[in-house]
N, C-alpha and C. Protein backbone atom coordinates (compact mmCIF):
# COMPACT_ATOMS: atom_id res chain seq x y z
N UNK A 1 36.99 -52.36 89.09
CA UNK A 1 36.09 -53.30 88.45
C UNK A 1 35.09 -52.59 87.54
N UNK A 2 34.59 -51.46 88.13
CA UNK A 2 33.43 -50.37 87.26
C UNK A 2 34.05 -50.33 86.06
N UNK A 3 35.56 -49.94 85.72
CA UNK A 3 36.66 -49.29 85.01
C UNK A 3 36.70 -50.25 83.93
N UNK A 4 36.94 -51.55 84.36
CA UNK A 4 36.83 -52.62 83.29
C UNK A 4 35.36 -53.11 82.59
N UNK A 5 34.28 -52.46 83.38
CA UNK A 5 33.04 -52.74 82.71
C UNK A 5 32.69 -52.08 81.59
N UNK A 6 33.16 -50.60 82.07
CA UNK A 6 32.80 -50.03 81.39
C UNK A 6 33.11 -49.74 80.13
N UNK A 7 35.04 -50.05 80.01
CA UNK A 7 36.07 -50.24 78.85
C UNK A 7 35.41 -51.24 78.32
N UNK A 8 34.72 -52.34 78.64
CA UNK A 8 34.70 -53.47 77.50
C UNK A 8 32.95 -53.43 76.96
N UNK A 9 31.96 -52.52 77.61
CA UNK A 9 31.36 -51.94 77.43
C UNK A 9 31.38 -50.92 76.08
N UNK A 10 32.16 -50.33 75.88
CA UNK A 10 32.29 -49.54 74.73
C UNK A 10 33.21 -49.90 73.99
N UNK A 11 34.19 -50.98 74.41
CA UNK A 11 34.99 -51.71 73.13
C UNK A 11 33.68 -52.61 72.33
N UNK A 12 32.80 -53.13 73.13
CA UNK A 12 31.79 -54.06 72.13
C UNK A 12 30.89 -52.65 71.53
N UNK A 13 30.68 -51.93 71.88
CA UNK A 13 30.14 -50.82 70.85
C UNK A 13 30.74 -50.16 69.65
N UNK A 14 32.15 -49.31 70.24
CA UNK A 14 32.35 -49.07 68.89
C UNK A 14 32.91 -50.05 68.34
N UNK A 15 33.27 -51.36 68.65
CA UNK A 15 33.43 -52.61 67.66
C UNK A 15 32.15 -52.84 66.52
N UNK A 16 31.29 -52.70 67.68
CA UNK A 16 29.78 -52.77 66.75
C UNK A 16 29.41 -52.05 65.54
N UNK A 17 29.80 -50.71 65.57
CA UNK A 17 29.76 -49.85 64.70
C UNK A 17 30.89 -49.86 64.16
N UNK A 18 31.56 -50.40 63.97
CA UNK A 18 32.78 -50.31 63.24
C UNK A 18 32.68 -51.78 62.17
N UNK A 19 31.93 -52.29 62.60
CA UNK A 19 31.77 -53.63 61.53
C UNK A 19 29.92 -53.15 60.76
N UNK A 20 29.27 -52.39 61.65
CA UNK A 20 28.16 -51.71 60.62
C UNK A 20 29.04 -51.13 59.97
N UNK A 21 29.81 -50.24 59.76
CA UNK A 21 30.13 -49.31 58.88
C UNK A 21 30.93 -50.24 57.72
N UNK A 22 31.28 -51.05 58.43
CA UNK A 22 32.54 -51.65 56.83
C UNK A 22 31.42 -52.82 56.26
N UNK A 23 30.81 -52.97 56.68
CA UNK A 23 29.56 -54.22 55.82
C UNK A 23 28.48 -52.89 55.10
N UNK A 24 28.19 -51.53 55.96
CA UNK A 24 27.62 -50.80 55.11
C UNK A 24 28.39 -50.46 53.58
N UNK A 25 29.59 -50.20 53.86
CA UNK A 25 30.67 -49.70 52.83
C UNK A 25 30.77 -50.80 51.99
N UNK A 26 31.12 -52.01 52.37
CA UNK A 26 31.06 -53.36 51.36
C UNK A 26 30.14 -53.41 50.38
N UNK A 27 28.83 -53.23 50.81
CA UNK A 27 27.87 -53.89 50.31
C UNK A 27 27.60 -52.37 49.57
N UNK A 28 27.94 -51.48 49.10
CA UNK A 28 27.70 -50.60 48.29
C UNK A 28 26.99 -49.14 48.77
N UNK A 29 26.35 -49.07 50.23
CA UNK A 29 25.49 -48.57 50.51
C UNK A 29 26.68 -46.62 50.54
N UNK A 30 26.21 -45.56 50.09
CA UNK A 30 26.78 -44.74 49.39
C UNK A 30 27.28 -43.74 50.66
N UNK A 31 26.31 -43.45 51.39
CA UNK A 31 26.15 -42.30 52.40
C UNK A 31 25.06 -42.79 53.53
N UNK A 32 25.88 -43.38 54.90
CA UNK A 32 25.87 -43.95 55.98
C UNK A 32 24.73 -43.24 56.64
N UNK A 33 23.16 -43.48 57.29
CA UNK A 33 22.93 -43.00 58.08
C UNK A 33 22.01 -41.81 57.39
N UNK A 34 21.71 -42.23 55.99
CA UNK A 34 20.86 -41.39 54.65
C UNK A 34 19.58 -41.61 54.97
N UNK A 35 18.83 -40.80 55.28
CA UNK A 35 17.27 -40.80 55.55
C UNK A 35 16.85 -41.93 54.39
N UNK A 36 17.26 -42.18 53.31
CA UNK A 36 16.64 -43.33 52.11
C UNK A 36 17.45 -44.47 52.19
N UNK A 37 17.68 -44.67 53.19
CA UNK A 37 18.55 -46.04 53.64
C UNK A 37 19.86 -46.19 53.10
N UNK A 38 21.13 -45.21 52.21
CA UNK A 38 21.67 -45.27 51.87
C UNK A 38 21.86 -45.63 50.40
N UNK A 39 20.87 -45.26 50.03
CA UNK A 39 20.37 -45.27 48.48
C UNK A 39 21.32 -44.14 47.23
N UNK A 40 20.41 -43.34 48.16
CA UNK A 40 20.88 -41.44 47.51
C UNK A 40 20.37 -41.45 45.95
N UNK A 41 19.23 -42.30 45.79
CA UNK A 41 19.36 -42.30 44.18
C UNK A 41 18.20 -41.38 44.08
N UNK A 42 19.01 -39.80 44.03
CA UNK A 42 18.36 -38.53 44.19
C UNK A 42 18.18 -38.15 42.66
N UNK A 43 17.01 -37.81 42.53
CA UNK A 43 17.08 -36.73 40.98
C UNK A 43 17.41 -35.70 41.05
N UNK A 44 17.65 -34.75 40.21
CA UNK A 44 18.42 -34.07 39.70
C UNK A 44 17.27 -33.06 39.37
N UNK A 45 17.50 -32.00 40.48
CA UNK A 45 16.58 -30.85 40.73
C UNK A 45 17.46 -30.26 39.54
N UNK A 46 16.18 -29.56 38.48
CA UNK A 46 16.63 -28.58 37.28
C UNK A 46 16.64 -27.19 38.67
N UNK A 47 17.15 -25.98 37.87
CA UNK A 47 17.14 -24.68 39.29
C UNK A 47 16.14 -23.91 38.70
N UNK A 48 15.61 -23.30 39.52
CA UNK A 48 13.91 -23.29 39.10
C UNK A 48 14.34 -21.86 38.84
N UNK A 49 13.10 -21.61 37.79
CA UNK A 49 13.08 -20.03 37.10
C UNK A 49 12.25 -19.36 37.77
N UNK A 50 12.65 -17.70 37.98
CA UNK A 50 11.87 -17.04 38.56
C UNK A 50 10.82 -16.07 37.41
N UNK A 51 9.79 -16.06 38.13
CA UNK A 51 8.90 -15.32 36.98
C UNK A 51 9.55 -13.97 37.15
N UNK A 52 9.99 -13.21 38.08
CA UNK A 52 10.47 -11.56 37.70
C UNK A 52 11.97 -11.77 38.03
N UNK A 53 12.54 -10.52 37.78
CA UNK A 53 13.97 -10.57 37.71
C UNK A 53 14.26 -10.79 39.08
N UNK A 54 15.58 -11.00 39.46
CA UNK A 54 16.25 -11.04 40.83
C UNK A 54 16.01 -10.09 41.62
N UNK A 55 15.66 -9.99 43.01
CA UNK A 55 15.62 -8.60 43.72
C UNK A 55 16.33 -8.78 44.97
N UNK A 56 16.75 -9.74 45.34
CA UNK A 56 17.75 -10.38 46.21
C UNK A 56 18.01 -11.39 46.80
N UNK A 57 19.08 -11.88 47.35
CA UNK A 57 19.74 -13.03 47.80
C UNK A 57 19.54 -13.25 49.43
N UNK A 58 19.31 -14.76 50.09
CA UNK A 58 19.55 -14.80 51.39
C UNK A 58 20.32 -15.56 51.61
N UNK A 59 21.32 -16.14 51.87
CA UNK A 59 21.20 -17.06 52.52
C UNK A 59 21.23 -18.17 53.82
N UNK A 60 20.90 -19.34 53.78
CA UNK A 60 20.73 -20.10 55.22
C UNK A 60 21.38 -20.76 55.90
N UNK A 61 22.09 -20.92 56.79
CA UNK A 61 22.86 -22.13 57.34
C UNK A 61 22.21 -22.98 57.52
N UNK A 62 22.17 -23.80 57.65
CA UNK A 62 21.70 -25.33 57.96
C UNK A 62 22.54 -26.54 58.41
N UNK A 63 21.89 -27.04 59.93
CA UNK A 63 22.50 -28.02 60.46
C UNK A 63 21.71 -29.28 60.03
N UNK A 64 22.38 -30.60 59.85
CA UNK A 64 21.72 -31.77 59.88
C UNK A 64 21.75 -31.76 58.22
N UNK A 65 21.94 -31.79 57.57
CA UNK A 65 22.16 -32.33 56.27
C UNK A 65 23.34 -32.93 55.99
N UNK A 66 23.25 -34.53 55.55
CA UNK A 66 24.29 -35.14 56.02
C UNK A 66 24.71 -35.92 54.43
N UNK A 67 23.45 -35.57 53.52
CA UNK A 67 23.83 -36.10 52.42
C UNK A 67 23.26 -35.58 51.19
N UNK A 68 23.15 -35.73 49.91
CA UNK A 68 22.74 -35.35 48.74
C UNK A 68 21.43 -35.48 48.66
N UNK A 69 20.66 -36.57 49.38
CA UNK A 69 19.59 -36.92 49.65
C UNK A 69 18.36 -36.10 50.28
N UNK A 70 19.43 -35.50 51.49
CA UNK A 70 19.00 -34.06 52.21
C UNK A 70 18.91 -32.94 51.59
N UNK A 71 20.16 -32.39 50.81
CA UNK A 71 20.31 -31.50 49.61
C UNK A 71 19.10 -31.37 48.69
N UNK A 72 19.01 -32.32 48.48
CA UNK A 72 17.59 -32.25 47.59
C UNK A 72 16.26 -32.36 47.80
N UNK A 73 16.29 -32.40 49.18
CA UNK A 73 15.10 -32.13 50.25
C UNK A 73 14.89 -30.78 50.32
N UNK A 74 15.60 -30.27 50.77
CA UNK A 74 15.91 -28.74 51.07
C UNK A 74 15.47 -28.09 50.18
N UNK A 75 16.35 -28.51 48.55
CA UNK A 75 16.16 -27.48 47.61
C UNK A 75 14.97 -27.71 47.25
N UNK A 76 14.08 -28.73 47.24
CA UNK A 76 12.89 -28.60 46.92
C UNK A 76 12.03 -27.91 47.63
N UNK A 77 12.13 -28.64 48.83
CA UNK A 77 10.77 -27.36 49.41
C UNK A 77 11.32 -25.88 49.91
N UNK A 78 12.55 -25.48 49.55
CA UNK A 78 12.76 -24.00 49.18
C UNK A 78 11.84 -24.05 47.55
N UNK A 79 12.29 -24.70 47.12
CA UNK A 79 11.44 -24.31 45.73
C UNK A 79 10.10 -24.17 45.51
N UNK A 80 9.52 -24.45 46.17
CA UNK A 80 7.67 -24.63 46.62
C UNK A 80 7.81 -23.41 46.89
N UNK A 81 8.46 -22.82 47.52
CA UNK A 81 7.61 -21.26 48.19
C UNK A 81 7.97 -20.43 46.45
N UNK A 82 6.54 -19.66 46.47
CA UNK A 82 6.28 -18.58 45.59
C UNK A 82 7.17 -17.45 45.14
N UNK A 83 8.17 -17.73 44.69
CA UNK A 83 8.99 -16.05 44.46
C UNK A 83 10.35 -16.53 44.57
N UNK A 84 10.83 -18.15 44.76
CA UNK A 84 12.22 -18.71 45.80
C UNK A 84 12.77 -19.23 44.91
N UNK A 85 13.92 -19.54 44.63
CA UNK A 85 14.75 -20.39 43.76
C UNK A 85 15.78 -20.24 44.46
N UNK A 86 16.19 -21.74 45.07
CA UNK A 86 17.13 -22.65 45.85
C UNK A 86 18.48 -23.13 45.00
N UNK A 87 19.76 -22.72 45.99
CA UNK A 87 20.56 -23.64 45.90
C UNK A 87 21.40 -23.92 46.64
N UNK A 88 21.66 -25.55 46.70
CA UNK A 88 21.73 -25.80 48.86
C UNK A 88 23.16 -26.04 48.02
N UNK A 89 24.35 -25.82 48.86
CA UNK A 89 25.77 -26.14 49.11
C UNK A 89 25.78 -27.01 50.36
N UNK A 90 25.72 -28.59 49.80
CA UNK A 90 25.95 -29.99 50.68
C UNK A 90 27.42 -29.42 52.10
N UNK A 91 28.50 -29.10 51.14
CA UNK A 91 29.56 -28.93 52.02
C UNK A 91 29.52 -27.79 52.84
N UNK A 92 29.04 -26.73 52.35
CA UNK A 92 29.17 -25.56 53.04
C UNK A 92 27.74 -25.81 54.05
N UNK A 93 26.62 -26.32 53.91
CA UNK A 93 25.93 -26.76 54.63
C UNK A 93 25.01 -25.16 54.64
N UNK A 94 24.96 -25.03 53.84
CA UNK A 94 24.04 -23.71 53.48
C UNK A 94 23.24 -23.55 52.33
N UNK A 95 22.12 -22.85 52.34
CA UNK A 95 20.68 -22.97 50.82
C UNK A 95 21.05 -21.82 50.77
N UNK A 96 21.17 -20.90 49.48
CA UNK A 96 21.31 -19.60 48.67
C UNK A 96 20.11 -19.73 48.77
N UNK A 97 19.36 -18.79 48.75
CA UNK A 97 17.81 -18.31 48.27
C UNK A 97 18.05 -17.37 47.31
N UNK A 98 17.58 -16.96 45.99
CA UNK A 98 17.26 -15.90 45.30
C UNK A 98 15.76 -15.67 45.26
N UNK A 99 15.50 -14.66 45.22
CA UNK A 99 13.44 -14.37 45.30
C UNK A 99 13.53 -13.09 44.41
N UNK A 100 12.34 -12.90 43.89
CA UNK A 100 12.04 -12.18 43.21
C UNK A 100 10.89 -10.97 43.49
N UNK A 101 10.39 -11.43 44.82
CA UNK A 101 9.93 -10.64 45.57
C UNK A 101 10.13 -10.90 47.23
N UNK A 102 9.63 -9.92 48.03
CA UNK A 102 9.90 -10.35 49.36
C UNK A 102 9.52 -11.44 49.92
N UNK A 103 10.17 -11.94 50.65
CA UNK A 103 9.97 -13.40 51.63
C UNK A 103 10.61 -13.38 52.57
N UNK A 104 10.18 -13.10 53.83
CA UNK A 104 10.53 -13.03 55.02
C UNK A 104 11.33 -14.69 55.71
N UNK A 105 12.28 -13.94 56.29
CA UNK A 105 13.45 -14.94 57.06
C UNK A 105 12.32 -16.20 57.63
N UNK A 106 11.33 -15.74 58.21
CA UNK A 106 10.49 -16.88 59.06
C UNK A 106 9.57 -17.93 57.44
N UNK A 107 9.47 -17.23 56.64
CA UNK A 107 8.94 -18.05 55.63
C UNK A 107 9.63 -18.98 55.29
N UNK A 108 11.29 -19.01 55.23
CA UNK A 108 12.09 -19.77 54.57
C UNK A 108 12.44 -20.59 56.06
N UNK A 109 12.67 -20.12 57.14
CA UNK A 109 12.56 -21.28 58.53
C UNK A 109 11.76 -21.92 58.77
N UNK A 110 10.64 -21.70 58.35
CA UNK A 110 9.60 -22.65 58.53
C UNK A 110 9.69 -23.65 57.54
N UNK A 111 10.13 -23.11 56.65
CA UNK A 111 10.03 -24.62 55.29
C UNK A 111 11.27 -25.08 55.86
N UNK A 112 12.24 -24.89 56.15
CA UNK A 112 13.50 -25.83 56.26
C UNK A 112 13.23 -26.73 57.61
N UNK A 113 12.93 -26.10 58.58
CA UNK A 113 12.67 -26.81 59.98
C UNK A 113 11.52 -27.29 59.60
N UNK A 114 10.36 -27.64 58.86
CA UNK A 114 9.60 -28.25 58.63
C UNK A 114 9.89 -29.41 57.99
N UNK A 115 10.47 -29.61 57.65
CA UNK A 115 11.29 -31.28 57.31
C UNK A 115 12.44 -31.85 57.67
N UNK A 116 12.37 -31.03 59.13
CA UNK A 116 13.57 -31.56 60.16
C UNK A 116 14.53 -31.25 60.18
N UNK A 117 15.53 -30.39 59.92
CA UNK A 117 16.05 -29.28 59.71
C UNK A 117 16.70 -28.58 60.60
N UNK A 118 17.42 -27.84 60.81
CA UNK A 118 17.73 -27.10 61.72
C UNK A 118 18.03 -25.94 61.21
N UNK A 119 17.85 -24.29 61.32
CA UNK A 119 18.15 -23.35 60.72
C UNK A 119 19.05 -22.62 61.86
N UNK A 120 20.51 -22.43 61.29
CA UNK A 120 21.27 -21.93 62.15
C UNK A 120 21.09 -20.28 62.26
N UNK A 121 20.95 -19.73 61.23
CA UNK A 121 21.07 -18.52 60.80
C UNK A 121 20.35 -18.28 59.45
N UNK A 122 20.10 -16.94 59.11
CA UNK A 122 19.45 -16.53 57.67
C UNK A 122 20.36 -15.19 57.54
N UNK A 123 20.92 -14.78 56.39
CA UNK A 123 21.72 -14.02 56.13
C UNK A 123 21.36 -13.15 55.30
């Protein structure tokens, strides 16, 4: 009896979510579950110039970026820090850093986990 509660228990769930998702998809909404309600109507980060030449590369893994929306979260407030020029790879789920002077691994974890974020690694 538990056995059958529980089966029809999660047939009305993922039924549930399975008719959110196709009325989300109907009705136009782009990327399911988008911190901007499924909007994504992201601008178009120019890639920011560094005042001195290149002096090296990091880059970050990152968990929890689930859309373009996020992408451009990221690359911005990588771009706020002093010396940083960002560029997040949505699929690979990783931010390139280039800097032009030093910036320590914890400078760039703190900006990413500071807007919820997860930093898997810094490379």
């Amino acid at each position: 009896m538990i056995n059958v509660i529980l089966v029809l228990i999660l047939a009305v769930l993922i039924g549930g979510a399975v008719s959110y998702l196709v009325k989300a998809k109907r009705s136009g909404v782009k990327c399911i579950g988008c911190p901007s309600g499924g909007a994504c109507a992201v601008p178009k980060i120019k890639k920011k110039k560094l005042d001195g030449p290149v002096i090296g590369k990091k880059t970050i893994k990152i968990a929890g970026m689930t859309c373009e929306h996020c992408a451009a979260n990221v690359t911005g407030r990588l771009n706020q820090i002093d010396g940083a020029s960002a560029e997040v790879k949505l699929a690979a789920g990783t931010a390139v850093v280039s800097y032009d002077r030093e910036i320590s691994e914890d400078v760039l974890r703190e900006a990413v986990e500071g807007i919820g974020y997860e930093v898997m690694d810094v490379i």
